[in-house]
N, C-alpha and C. Protein backbone atom coordinates (compact mmCIF):
# COMPACT_ATOMS: atom_id res chain seq x y z
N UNK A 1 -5.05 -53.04 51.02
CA UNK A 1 -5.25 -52.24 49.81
C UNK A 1 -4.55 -52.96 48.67
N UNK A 2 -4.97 -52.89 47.47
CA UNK A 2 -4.81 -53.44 46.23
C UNK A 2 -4.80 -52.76 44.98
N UNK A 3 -3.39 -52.50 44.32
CA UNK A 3 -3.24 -51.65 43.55
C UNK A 3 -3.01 -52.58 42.30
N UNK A 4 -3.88 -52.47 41.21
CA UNK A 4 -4.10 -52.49 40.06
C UNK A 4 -3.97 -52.12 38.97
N UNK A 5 -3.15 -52.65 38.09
CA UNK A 5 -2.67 -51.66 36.57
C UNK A 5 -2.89 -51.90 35.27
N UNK A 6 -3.38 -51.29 34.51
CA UNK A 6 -3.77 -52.15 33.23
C UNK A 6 -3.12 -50.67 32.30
N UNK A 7 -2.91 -51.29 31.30
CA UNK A 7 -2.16 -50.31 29.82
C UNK A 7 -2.10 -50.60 28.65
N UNK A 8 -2.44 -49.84 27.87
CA UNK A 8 -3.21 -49.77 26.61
C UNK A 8 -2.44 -48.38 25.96
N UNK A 9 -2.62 -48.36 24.35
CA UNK A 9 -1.98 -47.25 23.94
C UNK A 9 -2.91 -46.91 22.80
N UNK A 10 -2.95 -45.68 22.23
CA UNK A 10 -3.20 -45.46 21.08
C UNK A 10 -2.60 -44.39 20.44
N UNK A 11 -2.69 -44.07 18.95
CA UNK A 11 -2.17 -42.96 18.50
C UNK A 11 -3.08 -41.52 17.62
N UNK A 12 -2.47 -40.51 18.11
CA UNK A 12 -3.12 -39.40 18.13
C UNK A 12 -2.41 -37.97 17.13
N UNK A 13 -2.80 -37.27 16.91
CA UNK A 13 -2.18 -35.95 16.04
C UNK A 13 -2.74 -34.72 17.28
N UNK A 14 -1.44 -34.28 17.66
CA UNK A 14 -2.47 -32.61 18.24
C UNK A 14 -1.09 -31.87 17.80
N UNK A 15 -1.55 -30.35 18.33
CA UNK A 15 -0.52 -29.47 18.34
C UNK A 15 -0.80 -28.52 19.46
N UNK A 16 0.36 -27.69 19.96
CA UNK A 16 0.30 -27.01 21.33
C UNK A 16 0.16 -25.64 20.89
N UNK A 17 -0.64 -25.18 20.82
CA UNK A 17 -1.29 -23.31 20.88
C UNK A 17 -0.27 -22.23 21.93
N UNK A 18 0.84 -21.48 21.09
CA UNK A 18 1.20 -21.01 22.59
C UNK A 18 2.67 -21.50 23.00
N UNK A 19 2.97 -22.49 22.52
CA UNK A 19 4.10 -23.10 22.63
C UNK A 19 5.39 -22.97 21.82
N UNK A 20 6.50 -22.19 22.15
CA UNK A 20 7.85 -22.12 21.50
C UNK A 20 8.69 -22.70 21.13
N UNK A 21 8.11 -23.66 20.09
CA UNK A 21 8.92 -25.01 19.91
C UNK A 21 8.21 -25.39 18.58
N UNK A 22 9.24 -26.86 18.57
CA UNK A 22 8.38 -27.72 17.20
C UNK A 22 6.86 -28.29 17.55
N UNK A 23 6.36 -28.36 18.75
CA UNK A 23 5.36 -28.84 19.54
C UNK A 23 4.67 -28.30 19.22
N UNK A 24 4.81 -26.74 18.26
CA UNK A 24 3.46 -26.01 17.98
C UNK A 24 3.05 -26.21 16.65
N UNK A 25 3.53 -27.20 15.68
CA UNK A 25 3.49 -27.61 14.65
C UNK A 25 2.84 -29.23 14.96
N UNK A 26 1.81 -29.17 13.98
CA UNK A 26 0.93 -30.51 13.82
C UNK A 26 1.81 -31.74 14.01
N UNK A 27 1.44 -32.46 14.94
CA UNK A 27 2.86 -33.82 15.38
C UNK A 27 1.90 -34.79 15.71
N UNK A 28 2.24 -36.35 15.99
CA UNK A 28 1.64 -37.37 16.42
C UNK A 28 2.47 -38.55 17.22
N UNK A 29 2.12 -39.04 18.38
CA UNK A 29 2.17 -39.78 19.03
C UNK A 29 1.80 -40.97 19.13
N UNK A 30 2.17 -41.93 19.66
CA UNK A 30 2.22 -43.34 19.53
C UNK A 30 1.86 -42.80 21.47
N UNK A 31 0.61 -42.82 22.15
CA UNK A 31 0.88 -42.92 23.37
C UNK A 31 0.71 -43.69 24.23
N UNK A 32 1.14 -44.05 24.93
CA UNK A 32 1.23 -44.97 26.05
C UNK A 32 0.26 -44.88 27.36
N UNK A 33 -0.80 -45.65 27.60
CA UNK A 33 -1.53 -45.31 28.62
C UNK A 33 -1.77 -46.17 30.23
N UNK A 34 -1.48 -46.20 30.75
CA UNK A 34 -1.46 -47.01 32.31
C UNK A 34 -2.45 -46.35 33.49
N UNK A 35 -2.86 -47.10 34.03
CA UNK A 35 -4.10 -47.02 34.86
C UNK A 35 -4.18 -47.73 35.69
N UNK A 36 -4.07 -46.62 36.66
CA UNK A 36 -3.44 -47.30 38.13
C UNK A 36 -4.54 -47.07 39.35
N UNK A 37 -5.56 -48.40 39.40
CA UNK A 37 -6.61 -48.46 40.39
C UNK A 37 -5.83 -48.74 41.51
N UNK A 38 -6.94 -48.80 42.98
CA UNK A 38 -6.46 -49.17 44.33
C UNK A 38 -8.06 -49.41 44.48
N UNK A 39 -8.17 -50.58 45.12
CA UNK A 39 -9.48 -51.03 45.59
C UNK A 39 -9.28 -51.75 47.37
N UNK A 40 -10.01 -51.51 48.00
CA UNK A 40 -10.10 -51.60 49.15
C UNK A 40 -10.36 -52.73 49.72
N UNK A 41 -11.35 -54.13 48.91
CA UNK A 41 -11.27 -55.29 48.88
C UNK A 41 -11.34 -56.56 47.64
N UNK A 42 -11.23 -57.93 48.43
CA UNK A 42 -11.89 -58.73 47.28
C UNK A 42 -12.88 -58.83 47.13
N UNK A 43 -13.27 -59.71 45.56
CA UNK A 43 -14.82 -59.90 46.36
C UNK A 43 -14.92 -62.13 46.17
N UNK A 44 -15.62 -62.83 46.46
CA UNK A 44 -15.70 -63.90 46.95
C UNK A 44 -14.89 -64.93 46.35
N UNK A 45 -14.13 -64.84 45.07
CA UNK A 45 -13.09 -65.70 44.52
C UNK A 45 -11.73 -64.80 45.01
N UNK A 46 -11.37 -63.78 45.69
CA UNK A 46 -10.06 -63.03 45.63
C UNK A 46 -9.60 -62.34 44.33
N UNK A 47 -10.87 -61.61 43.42
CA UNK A 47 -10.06 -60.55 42.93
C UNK A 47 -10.86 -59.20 43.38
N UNK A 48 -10.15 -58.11 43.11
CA UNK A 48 -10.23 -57.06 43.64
C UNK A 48 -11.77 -55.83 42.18
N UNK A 49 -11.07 -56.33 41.10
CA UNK A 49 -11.70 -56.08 40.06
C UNK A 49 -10.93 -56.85 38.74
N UNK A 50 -11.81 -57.78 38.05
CA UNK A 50 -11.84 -58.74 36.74
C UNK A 50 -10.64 -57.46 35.70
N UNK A 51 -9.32 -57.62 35.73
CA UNK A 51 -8.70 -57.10 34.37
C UNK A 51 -9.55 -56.60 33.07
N UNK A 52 -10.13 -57.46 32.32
CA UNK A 52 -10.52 -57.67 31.38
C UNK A 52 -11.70 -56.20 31.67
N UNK A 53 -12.93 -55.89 33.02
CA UNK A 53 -13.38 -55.11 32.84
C UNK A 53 -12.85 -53.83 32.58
N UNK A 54 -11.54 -53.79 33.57
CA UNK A 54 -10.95 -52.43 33.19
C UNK A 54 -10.32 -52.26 32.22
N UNK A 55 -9.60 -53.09 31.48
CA UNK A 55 -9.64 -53.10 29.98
C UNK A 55 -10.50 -52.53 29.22
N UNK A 56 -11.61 -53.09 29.57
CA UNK A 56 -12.76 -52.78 28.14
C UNK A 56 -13.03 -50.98 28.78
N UNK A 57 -13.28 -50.90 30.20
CA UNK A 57 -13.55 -49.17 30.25
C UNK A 57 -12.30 -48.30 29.53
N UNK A 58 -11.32 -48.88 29.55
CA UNK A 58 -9.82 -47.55 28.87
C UNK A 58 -9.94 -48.00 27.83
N UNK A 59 -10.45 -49.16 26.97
CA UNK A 59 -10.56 -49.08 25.93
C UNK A 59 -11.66 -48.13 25.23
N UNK A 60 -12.58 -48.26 25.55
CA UNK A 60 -13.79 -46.74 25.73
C UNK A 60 -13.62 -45.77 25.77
N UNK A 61 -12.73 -45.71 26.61
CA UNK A 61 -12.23 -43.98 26.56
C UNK A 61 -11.19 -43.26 25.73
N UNK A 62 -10.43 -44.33 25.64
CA UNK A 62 -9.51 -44.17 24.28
C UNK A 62 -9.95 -44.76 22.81
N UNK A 63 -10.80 -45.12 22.47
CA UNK A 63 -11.24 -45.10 20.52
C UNK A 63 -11.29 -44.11 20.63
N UNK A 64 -12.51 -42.92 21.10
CA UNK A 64 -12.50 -41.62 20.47
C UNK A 64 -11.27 -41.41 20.57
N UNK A 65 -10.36 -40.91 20.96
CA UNK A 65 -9.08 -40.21 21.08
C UNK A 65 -7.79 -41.05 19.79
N UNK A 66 -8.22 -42.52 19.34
CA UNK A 66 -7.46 -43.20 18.85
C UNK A 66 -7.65 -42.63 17.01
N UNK A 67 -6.44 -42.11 16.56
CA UNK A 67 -6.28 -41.62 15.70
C UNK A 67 -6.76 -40.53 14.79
N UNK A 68 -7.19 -39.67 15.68
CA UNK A 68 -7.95 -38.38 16.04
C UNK A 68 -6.93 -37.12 15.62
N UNK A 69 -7.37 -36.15 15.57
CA UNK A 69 -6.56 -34.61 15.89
C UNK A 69 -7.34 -34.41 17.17
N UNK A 70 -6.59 -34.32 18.40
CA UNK A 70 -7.49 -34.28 19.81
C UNK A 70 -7.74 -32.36 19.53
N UNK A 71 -7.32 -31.99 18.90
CA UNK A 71 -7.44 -30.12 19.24
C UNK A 71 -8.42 -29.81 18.57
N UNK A 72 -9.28 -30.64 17.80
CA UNK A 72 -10.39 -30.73 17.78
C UNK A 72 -11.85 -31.54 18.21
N UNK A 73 -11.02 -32.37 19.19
CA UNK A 73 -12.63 -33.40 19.87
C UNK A 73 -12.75 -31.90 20.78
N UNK A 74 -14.09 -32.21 21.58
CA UNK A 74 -15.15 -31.42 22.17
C UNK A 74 -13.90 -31.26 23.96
N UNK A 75 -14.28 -32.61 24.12
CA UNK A 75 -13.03 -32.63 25.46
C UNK A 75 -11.89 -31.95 25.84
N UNK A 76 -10.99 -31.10 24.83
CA UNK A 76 -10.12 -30.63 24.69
C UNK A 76 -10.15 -28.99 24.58
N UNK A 77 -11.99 -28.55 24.02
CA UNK A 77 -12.05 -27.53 23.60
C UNK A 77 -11.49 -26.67 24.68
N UNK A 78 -10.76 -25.13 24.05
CA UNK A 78 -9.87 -24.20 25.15
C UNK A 78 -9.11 -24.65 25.75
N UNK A 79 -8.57 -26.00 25.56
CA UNK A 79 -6.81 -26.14 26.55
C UNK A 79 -6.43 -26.55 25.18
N UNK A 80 -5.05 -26.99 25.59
CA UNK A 80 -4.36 -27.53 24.69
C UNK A 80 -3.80 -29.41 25.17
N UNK A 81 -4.23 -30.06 24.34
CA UNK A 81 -4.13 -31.45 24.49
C UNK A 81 -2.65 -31.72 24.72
N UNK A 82 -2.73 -31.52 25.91
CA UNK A 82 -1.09 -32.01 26.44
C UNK A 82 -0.97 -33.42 27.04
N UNK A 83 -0.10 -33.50 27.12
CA UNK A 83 0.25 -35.07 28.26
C UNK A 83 -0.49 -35.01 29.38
N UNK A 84 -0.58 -33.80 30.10
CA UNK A 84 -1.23 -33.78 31.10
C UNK A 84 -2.22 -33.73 31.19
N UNK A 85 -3.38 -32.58 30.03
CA UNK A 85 -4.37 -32.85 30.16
C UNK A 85 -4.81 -34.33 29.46
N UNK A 86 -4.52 -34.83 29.01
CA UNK A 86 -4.33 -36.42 28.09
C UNK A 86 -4.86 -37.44 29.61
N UNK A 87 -4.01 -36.81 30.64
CA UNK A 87 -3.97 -37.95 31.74
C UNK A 87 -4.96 -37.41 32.70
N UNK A 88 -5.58 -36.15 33.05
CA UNK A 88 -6.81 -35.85 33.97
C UNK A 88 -7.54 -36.42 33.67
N UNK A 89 -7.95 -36.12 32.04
CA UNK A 89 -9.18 -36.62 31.39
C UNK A 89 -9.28 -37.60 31.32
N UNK A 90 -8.38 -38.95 31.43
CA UNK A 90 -8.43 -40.58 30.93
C UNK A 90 -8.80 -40.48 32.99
N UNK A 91 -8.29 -40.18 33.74
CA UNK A 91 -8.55 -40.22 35.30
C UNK A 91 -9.64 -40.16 35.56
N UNK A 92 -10.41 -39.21 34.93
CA UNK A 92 -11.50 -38.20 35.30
C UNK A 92 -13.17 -39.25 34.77
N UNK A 93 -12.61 -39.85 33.44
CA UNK A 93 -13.44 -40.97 32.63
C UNK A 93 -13.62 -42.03 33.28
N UNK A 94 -11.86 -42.57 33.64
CA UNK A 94 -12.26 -44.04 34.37
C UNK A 94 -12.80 -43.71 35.74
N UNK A 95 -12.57 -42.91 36.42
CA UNK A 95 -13.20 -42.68 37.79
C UNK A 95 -15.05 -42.40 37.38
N UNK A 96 -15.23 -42.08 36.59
CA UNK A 96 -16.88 -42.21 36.26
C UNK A 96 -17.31 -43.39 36.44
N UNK A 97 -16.44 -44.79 35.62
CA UNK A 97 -17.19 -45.74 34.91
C UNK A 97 -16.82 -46.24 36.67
N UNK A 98 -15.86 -46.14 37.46
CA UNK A 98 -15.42 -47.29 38.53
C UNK A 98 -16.30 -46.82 39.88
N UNK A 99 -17.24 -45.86 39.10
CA UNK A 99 -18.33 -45.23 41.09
C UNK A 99 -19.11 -46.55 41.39
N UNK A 100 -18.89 -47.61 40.63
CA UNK A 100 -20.19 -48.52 41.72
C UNK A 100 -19.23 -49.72 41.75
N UNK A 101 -17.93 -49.83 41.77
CA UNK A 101 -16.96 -50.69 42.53
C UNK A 101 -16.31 -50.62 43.52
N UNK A 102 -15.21 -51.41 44.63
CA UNK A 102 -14.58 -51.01 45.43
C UNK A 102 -13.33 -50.47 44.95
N UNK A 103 -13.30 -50.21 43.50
CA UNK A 103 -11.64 -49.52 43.38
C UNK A 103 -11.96 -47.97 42.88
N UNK A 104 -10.97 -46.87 42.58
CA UNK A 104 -10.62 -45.84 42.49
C UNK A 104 -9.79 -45.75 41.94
N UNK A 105 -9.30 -44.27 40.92
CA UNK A 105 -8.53 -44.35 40.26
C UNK A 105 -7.19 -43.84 40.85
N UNK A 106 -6.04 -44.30 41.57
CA UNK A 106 -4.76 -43.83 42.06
C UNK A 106 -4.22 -42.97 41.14
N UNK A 107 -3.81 -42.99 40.01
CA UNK A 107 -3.34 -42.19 39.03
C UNK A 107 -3.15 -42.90 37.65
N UNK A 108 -2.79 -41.83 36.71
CA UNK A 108 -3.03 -42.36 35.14
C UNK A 108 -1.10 -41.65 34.70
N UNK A 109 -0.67 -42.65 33.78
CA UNK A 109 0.24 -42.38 33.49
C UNK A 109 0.07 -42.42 31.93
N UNK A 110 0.68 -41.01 31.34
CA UNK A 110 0.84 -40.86 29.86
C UNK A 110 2.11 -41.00 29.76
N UNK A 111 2.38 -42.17 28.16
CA UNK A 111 4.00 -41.67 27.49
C UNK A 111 3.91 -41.32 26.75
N UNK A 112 4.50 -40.59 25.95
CA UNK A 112 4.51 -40.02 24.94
C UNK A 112 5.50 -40.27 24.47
N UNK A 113 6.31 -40.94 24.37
CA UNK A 113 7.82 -41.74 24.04
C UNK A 113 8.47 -42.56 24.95
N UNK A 114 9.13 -42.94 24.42
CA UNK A 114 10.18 -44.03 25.26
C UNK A 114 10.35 -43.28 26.49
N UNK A 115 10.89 -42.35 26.76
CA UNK A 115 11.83 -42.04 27.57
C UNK A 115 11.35 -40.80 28.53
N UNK A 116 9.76 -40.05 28.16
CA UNK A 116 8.57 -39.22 28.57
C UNK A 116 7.69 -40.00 29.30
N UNK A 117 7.43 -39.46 30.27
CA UNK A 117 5.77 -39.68 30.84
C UNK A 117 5.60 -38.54 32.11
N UNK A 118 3.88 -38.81 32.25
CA UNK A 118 3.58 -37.40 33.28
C UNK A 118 2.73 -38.41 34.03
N UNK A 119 2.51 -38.42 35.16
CA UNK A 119 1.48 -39.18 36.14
C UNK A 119 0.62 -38.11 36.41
N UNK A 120 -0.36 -38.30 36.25
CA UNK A 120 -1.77 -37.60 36.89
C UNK A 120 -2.49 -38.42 38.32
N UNK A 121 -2.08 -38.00 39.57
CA UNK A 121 -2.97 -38.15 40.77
C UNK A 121 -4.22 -37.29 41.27
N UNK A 122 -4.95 -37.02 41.38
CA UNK A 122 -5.84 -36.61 42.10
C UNK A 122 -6.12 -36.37 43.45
């Protein structure tokens, strides 16, 4: 087995509905995104999956989201754009684009600062 990571960031504006804090006031993030495949083999030169493709899919999935108010894209409608849901949904995307390879998505890691992050497994 072969675990694979690629990370990319972009930045975003949301606010938390519901929440007892400064978090419920319009804020923005610088976030941090990591994407953590596992693929089961190589294929005839020894890689598992080309970097550069999984690059370009999280890059896809993050423009829309890149400098956005997410509490208003469509994806978000009725939750509140948290870290966590931030990281199902980037899971949930790349596991679409990766159904006709040998890898899978192990989990997606959001930061939201230096010193924050939430892992999303499945």
């Amino acid at each position: 087995m072969y675990k694979l990571n690629v990370t990319e960031t972009f930045s975003a504006a949301h606010r938390l509905d519901g929440y007892q804090g400064l978090c419920c006031n319009l804020h923005g993030h610088n976030w941090k995104v990591r994407v953590g495949l596992v693929c089961s083999e190589l294929d005839g030169i020894g890689m598992a999956l080309d970097f550069g493709i999984i690059k370009q899919h999280l890059r896809r999935i993050l423009t829309p989201l890149d400098h956005a108010y997410l509490n208003d894209l469509p994806e978000f409608k009725g939750i509140n754009p948290t870290s966590e849901h931030l990281a199902q949904y980037i899971h949930d995307e790349m596991q679409l684009r990766l159904a006709d390879t040998v890898c899978s998505v192990f989990e997606v890691e959001i930061s939201e600062s230096e010193k924050t992050s939430v892992v999303y497994q499945k």
